[in-house]
Protein backbone atom coordinates (compact mmCIF):
# COMPACT_ATOMS: atom_id res chain seq x y z
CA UNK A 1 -11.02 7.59 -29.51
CA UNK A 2 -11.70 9.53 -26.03
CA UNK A 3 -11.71 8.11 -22.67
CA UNK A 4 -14.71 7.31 -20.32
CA UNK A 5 -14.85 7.31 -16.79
CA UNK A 6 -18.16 6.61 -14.80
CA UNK A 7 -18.40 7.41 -11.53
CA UNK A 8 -20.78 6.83 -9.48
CA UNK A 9 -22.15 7.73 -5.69
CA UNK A 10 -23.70 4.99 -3.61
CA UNK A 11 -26.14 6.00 -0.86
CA UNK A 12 -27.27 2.96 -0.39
CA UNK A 13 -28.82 -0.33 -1.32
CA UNK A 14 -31.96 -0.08 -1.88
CA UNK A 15 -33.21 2.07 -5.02
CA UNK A 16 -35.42 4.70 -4.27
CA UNK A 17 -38.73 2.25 -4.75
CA UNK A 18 -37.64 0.65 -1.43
CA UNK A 19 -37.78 -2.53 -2.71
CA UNK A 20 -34.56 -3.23 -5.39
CA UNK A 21 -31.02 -3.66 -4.31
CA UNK A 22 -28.55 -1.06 -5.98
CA UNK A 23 -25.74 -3.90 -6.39
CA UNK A 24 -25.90 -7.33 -6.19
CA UNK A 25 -24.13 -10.77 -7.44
CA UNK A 26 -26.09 -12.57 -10.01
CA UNK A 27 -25.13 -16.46 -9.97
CA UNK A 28 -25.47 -18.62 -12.61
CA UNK A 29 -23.45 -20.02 -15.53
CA UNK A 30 -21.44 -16.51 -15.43
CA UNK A 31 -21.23 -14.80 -12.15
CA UNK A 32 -22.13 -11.39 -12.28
CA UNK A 33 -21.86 -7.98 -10.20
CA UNK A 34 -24.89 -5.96 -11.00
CA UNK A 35 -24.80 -2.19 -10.00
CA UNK A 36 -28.13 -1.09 -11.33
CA UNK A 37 -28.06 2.29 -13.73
CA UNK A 38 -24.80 1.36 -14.66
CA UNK A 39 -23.73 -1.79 -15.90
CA UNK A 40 -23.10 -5.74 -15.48
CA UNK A 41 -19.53 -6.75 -14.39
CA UNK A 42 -17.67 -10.29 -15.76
CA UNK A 43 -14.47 -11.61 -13.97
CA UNK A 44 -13.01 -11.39 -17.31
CA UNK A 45 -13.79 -7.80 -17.99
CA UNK A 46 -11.38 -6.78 -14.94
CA UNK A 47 -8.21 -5.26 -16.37
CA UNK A 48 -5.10 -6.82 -14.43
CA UNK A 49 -7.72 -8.21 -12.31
CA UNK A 50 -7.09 -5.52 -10.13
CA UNK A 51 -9.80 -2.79 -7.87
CA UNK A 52 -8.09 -0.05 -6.57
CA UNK A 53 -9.45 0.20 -3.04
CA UNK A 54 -8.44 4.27 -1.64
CA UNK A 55 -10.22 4.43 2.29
CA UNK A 56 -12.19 7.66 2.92
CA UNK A 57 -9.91 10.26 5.12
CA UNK A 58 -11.47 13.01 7.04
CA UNK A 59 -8.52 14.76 6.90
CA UNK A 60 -6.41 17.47 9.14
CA UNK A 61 -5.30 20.82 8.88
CA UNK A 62 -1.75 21.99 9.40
CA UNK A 63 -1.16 24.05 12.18
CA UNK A 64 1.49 26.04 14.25
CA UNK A 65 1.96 26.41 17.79
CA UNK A 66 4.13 29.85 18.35
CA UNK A 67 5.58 29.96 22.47
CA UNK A 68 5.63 33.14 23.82
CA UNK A 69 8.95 35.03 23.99
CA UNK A 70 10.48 35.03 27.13
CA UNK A 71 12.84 38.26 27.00
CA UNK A 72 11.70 41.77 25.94
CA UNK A 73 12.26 42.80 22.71
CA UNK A 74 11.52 43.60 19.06
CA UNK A 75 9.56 39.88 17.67
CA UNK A 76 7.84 38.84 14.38
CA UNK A 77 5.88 36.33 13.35
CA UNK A 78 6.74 34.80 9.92
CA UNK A 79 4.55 31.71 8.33
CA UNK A 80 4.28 31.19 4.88
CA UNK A 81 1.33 28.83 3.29
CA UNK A 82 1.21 27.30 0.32
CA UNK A 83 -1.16 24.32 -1.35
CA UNK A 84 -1.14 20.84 -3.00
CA UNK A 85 -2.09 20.45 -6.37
CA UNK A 86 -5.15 22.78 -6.34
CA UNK A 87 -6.18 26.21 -6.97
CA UNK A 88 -2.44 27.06 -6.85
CA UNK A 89 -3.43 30.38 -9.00
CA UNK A 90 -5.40 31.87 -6.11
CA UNK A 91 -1.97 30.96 -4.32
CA UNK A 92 -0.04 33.01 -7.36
CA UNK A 93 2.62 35.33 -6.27
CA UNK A 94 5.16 37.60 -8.62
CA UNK A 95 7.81 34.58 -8.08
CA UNK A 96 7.98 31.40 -9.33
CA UNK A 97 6.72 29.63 -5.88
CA UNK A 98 3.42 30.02 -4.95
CA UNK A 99 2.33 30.64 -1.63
CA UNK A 100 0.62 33.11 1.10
CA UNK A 101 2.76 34.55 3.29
CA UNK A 102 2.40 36.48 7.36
CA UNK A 103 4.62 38.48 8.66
CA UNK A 104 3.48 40.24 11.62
CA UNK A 105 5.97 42.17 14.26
CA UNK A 106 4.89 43.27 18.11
CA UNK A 107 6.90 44.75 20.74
CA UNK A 108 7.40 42.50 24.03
CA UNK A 109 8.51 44.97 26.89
CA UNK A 110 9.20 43.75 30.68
CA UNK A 111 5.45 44.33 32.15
CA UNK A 112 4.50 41.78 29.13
CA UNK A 113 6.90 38.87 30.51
CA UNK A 114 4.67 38.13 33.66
CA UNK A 115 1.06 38.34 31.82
CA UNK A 116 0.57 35.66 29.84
CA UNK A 117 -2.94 36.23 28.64
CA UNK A 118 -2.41 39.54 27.80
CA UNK A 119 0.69 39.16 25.44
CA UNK A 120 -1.17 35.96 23.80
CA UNK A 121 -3.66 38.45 22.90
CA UNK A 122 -0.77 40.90 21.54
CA UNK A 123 0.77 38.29 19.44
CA UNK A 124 -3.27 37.57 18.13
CA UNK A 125 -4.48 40.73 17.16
CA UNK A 126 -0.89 41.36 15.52
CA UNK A 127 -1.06 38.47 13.29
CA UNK A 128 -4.79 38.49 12.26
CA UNK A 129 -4.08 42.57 11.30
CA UNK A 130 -1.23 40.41 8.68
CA UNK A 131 -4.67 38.39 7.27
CA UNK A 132 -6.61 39.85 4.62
CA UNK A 133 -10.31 40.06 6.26
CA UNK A 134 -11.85 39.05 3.11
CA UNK A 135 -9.66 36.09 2.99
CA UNK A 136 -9.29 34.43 6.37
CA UNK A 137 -6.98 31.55 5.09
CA UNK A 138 -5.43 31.13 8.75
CA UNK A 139 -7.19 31.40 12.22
CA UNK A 140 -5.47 32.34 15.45
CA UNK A 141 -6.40 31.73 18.89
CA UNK A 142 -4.80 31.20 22.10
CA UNK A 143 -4.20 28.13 23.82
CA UNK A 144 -4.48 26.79 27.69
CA UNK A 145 -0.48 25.71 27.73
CA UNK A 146 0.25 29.76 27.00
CA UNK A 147 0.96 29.23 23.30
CA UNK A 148 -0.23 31.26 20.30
CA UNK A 149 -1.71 28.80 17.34
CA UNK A 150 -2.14 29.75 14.02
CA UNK A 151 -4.11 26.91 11.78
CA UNK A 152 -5.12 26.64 8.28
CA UNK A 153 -8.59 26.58 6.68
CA UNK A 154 -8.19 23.83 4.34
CA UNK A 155 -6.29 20.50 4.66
CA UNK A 156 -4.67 20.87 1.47
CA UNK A 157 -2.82 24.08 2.80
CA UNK A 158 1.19 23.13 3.89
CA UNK A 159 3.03 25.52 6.21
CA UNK A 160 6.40 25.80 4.37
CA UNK A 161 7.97 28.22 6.80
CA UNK A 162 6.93 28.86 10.83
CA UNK A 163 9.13 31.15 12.73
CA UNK A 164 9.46 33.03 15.32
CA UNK A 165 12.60 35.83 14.84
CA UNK A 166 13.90 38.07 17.19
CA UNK A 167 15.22 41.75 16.30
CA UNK A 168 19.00 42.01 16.99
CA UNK A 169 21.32 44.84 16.34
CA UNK A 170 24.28 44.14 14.15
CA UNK A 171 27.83 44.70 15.37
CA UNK A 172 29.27 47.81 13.60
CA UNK A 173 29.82 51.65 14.86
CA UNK A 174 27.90 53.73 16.30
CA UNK A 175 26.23 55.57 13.33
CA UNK A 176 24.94 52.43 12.32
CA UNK A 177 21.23 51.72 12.83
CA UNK A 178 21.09 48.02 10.77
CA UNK A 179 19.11 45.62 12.44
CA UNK A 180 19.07 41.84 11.77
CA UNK A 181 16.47 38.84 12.34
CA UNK A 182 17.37 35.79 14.20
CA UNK A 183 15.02 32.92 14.48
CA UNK A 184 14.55 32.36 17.89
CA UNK A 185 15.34 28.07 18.51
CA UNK A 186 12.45 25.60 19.55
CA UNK A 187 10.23 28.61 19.47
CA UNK A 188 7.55 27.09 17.25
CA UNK A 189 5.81 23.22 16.62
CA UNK A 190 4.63 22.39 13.50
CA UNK A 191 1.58 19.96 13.06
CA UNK A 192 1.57 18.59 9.40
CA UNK A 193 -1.18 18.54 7.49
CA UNK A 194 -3.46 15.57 6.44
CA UNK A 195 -5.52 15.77 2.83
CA UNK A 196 -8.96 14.85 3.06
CA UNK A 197 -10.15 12.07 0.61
CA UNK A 198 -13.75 10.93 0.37
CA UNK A 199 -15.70 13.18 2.07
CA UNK A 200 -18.92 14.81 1.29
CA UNK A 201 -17.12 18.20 0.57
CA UNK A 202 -14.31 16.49 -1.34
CA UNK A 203 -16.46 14.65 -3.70
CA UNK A 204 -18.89 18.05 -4.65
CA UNK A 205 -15.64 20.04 -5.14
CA UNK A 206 -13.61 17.79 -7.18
CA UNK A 207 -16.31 15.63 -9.31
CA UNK A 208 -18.58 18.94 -10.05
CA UNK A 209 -21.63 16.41 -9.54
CA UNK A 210 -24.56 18.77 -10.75
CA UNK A 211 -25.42 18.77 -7.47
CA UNK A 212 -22.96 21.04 -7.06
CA UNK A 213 -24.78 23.56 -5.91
CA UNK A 214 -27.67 21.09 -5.57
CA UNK A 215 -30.76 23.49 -6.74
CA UNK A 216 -28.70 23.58 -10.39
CA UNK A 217 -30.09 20.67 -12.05
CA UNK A 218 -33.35 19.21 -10.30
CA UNK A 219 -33.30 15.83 -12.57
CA UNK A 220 -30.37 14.21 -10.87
CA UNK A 221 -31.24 11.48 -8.60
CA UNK A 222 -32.08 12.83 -5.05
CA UNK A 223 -30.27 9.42 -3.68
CA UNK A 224 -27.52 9.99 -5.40
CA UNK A 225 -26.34 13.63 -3.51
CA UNK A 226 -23.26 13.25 -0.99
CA UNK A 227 -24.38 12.58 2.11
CA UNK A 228 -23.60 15.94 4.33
CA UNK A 229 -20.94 14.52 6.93
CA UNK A 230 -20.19 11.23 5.52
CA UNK A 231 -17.39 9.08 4.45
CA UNK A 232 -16.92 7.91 0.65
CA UNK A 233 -14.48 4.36 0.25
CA UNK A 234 -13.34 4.66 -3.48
CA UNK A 235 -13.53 1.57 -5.45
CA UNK A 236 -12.19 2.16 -9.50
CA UNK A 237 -10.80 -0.55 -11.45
CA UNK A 238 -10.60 -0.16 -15.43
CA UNK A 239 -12.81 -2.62 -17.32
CA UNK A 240 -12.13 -4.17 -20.69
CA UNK A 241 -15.08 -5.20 -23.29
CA UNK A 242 -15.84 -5.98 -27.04
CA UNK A 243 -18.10 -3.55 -28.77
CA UNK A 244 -20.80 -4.60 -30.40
CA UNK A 245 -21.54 -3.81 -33.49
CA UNK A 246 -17.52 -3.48 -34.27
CA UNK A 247 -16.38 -6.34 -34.61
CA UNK A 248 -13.04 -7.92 -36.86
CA UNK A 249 -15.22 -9.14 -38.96
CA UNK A 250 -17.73 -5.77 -39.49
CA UNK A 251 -15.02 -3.06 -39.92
CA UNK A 252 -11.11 -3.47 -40.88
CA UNK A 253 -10.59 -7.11 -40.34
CA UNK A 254 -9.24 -7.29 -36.15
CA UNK A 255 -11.48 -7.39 -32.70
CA UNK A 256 -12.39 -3.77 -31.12
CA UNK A 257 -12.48 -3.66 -27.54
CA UNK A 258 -13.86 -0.82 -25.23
CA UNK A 259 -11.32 0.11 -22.16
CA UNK A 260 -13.43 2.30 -19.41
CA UNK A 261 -12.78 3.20 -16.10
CA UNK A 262 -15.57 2.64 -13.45
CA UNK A 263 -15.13 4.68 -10.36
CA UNK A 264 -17.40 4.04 -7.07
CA UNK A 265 -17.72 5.83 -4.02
CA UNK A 266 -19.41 3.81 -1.27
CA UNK A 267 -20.83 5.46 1.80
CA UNK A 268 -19.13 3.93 4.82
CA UNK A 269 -21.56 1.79 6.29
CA UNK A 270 -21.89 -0.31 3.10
CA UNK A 271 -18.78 -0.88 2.14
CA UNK A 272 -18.25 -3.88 3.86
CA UNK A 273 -21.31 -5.45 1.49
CA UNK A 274 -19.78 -3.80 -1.71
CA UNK A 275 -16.42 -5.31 -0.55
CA UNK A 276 -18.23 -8.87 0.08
CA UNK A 277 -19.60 -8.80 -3.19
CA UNK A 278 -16.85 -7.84 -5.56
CA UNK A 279 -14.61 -10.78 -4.08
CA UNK A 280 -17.42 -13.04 -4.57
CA UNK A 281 -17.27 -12.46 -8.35
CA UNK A 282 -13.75 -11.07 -8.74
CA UNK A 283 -11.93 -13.05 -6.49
CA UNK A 284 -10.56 -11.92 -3.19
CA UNK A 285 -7.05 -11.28 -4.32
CA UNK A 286 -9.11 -8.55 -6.53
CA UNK A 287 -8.54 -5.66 -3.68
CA UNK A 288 -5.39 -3.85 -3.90
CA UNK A 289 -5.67 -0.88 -1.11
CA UNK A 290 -4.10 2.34 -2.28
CA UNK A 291 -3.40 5.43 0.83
CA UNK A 292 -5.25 8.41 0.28
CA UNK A 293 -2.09 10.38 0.18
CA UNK A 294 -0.28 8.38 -2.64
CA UNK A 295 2.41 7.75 -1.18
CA UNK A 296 2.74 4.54 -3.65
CA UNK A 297 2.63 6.87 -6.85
CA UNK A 298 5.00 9.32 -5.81
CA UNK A 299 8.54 8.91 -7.40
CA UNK A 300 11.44 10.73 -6.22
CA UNK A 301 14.98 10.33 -8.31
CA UNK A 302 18.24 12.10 -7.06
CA UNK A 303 19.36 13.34 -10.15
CA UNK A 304 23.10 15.42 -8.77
CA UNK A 305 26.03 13.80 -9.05
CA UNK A 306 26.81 11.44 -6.28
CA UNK A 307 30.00 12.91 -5.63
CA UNK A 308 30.49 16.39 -4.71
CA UNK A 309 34.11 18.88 -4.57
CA UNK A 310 35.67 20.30 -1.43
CA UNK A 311 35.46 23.79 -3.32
CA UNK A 312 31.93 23.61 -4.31
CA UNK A 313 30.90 22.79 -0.86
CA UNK A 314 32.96 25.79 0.45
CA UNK A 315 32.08 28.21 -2.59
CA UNK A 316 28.32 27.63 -1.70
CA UNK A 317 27.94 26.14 -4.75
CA UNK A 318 27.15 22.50 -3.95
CA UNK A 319 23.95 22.11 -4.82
CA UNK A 320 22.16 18.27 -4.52
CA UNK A 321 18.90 17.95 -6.44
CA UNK A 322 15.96 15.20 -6.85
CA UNK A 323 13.27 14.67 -9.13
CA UNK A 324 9.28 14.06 -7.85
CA UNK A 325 6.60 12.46 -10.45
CA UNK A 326 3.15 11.71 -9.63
CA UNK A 327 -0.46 12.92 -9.66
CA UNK A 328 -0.68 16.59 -8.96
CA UNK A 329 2.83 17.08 -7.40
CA UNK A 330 4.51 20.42 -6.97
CA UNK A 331 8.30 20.15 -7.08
CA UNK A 332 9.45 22.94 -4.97
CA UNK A 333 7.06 21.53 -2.24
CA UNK A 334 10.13 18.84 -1.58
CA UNK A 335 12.18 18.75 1.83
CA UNK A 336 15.57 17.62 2.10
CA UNK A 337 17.61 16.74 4.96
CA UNK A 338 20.43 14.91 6.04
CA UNK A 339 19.89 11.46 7.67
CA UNK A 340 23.27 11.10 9.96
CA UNK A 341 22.06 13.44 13.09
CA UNK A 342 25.59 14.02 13.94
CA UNK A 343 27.33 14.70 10.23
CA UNK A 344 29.55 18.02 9.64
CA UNK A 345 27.18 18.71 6.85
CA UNK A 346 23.96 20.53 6.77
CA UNK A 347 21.30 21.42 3.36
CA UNK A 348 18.57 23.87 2.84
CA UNK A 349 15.10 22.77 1.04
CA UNK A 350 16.54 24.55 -1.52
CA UNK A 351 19.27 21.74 -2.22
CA UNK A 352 22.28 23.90 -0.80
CA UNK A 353 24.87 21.89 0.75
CA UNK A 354 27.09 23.20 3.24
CA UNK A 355 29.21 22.89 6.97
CA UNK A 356 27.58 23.36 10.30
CA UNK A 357 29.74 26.42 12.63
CA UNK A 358 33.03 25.22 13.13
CA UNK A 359 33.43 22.28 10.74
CA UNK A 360 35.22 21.50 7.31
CA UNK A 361 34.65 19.11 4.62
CA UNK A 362 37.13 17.10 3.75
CA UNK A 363 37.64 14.74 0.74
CA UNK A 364 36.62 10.82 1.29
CA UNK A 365 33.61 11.84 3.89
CA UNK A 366 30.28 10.34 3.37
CA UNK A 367 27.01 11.39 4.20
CA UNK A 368 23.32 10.95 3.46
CA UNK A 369 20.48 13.09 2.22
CA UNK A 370 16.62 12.75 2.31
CA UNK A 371 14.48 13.65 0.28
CA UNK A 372 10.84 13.92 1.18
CA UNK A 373 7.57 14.90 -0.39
CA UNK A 374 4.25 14.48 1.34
CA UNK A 375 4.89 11.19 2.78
CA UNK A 376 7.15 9.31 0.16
CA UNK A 377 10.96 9.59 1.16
CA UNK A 378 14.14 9.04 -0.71
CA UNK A 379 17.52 8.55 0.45
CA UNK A 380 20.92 8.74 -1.25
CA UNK A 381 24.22 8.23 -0.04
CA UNK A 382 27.12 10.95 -1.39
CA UNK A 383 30.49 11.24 -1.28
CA UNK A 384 33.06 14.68 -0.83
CA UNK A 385 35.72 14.55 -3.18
CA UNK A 386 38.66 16.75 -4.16
């Protein structure tokens, strides 16, 4: 057995002769929705009776806006990028996260402080020298407010890490030449990013239609090419049929039944009519709406013990760890944070659990941690024991 999927791109609805209507509902003793080259749909057919409905998103890139410093000094520039669930081996790196990474460090002396222009255009030609010039997978520019932004090419890139550090001398005697790196506070904003879903682009890059490039193969349907600049609306439900030919009775003595999945993507100023027409036949409970960032399939599971030691916390060894399932999910891309603004405790995206400056756990407190991936958010409530 394999599985099928058919997915199909709807331009619009008319064929090409002008004169046919691409889908349609048939009445009559069985109602019918007919999408022509490609099949006749029965209420009964739906699986669950559900059709996942996923709205077209044009989508955003992520983005950093760096201030300017405001004291003379030694500064870098430190962003590192990584991407969701695709072409993470372009991303790969000789460590087990995968990621690109700037780091880019200018001098800021006391003439710079009172030209603004000029040390925006410091802080730019540092940071593009950081970017490979075959591979421009950030752009910099300078903005009217005085700030330096740095945005990605591609809204599946995250920025993990945007910082701003400052060059401080360490306290020790006089032979000693260390220097240290202290990220400089409210220094940066961080504009998330927002996947596109349903575009033009999106559909060409990850259905490979043979249109992709579109000289390739010349016998695919010239209606059938994505639209440069429009918006898709996904509509897939599986659908559930005997096959003929196969029956109990014709092979092993039981009913064989064909499960497919039947995947539409419905230029934007049609799918109102496609919409119309499915409920007419399937019902209008039919639609179930799914977000484009899948928020609804993403699972996160704390899986640390819910309480943690006095010692381990002060060790550094208190580590609190969750779980995250779902299509094309990257675990070390989760965030974790504690909910209670004004709690003792503090953790690290890397799950590490300790006190803020000053403070001291202390067996019986409580606090709560967050968990977030994407958009999908878990929350757990632990407890500091002896």
């Amino acid at each position: 057995m394999f599985d099928f999927q058919k997915e199909v791109i709807i331009n619009s609805n008319l064929l090409d002769d002008g004169v046919n209507p691409r889908f349609m509902v048939m009445d009559g003793p069985v109602k019918l929705f007919r999408v022509l080259r490609c099949a006749d749909y029965r209420k009964e057919g739906l699986v669950e009776g559900v059709i996942y409905k996923t709205p077209a998103e044009k989508g955003q890139v992520a983005s950093a806006a760096f201030n300017l410093p405001t004291k003379e000094g030694t500064y870098r520039v430190v962003i590192g990028i990584t991407l969701i669930g695709k072409y993470l081996a372009d991303y790969a790196m000789p460590w087990s996260n995968f990621g690109k990474a700037v780091l880019a460090e200018f001098e800021v002396s006391a003439e710079d402080l009172g030209k603004t222009k000029e040390l925006q255009e410091k802080m730019i030609k540092t940071i593009e020298m950081a970017i490979p010039e075959n591979y421009r997978y950030v752009r910099v520019s300078a903005e009217d407010s005085g700030k330096v932004l740095v945005s990605c090419t591609d809204s599946h890139q995250v920025i993990t890490v945007a910082e701003l550090q400052e060059q401080r001398g360490i306290s020790c005697p006089d032979s000693c030449t260390e220097k240290q790196y202290v990220t400089v506070d409210e220094a940066v904003e961080v504009t998330k990013n927002k996947m596109e879903i349903g575009t033009a682009a999106w559909l060409q890059e990850n259905l490979r239609f043979p249109s992709y490039p579109n000289i390739r193969y010349a016998a695919l349907n010239e209606e059938e090419y994505p639209v440069n600049g429009g918006l898709y609306t996904q509509f897939s439900f599986l659908y559930c049929m005997p096959r003929k030919g196969l029956h109990g009775q014709g092979t092993v003595g039981q009913a064989l039944k064909s499960v497919t999945t039947h995947t539409f993507y419905v230029l934007s100023s049609l799918v109102d009519k496609f919409e119309e027409d499915l409920k007419k036949v399937f019902g209008d409970d039919s639609i179930k709406v799914v977000s484009p960032d899948n928020t609804e399939l993403i699972n996160i599971e704390f899986v640390s013990a819910l309480k943690v030691s006095v010692q381990d916390i002060n060790e550094g060894k208190a580590i609190i760890k969750a779980n995250v399932s779902g299509p094309a999910v990257s675990p070390n891309l989760i965030k974790y944070s504690i909910k209670e603004e004004d709690s003792k405790y503090q953790i690290d995206n890397d799950g590490k659990l300790t006190v803020k400056k000053g403070q001291t756990a202390a067996e019986g407190d409580k606090f709560t941690v967050k968990a977030s991936y994407g958009n999908a958010v878990a929350e757990q409530e632990f407890t500091v024991g002896a």
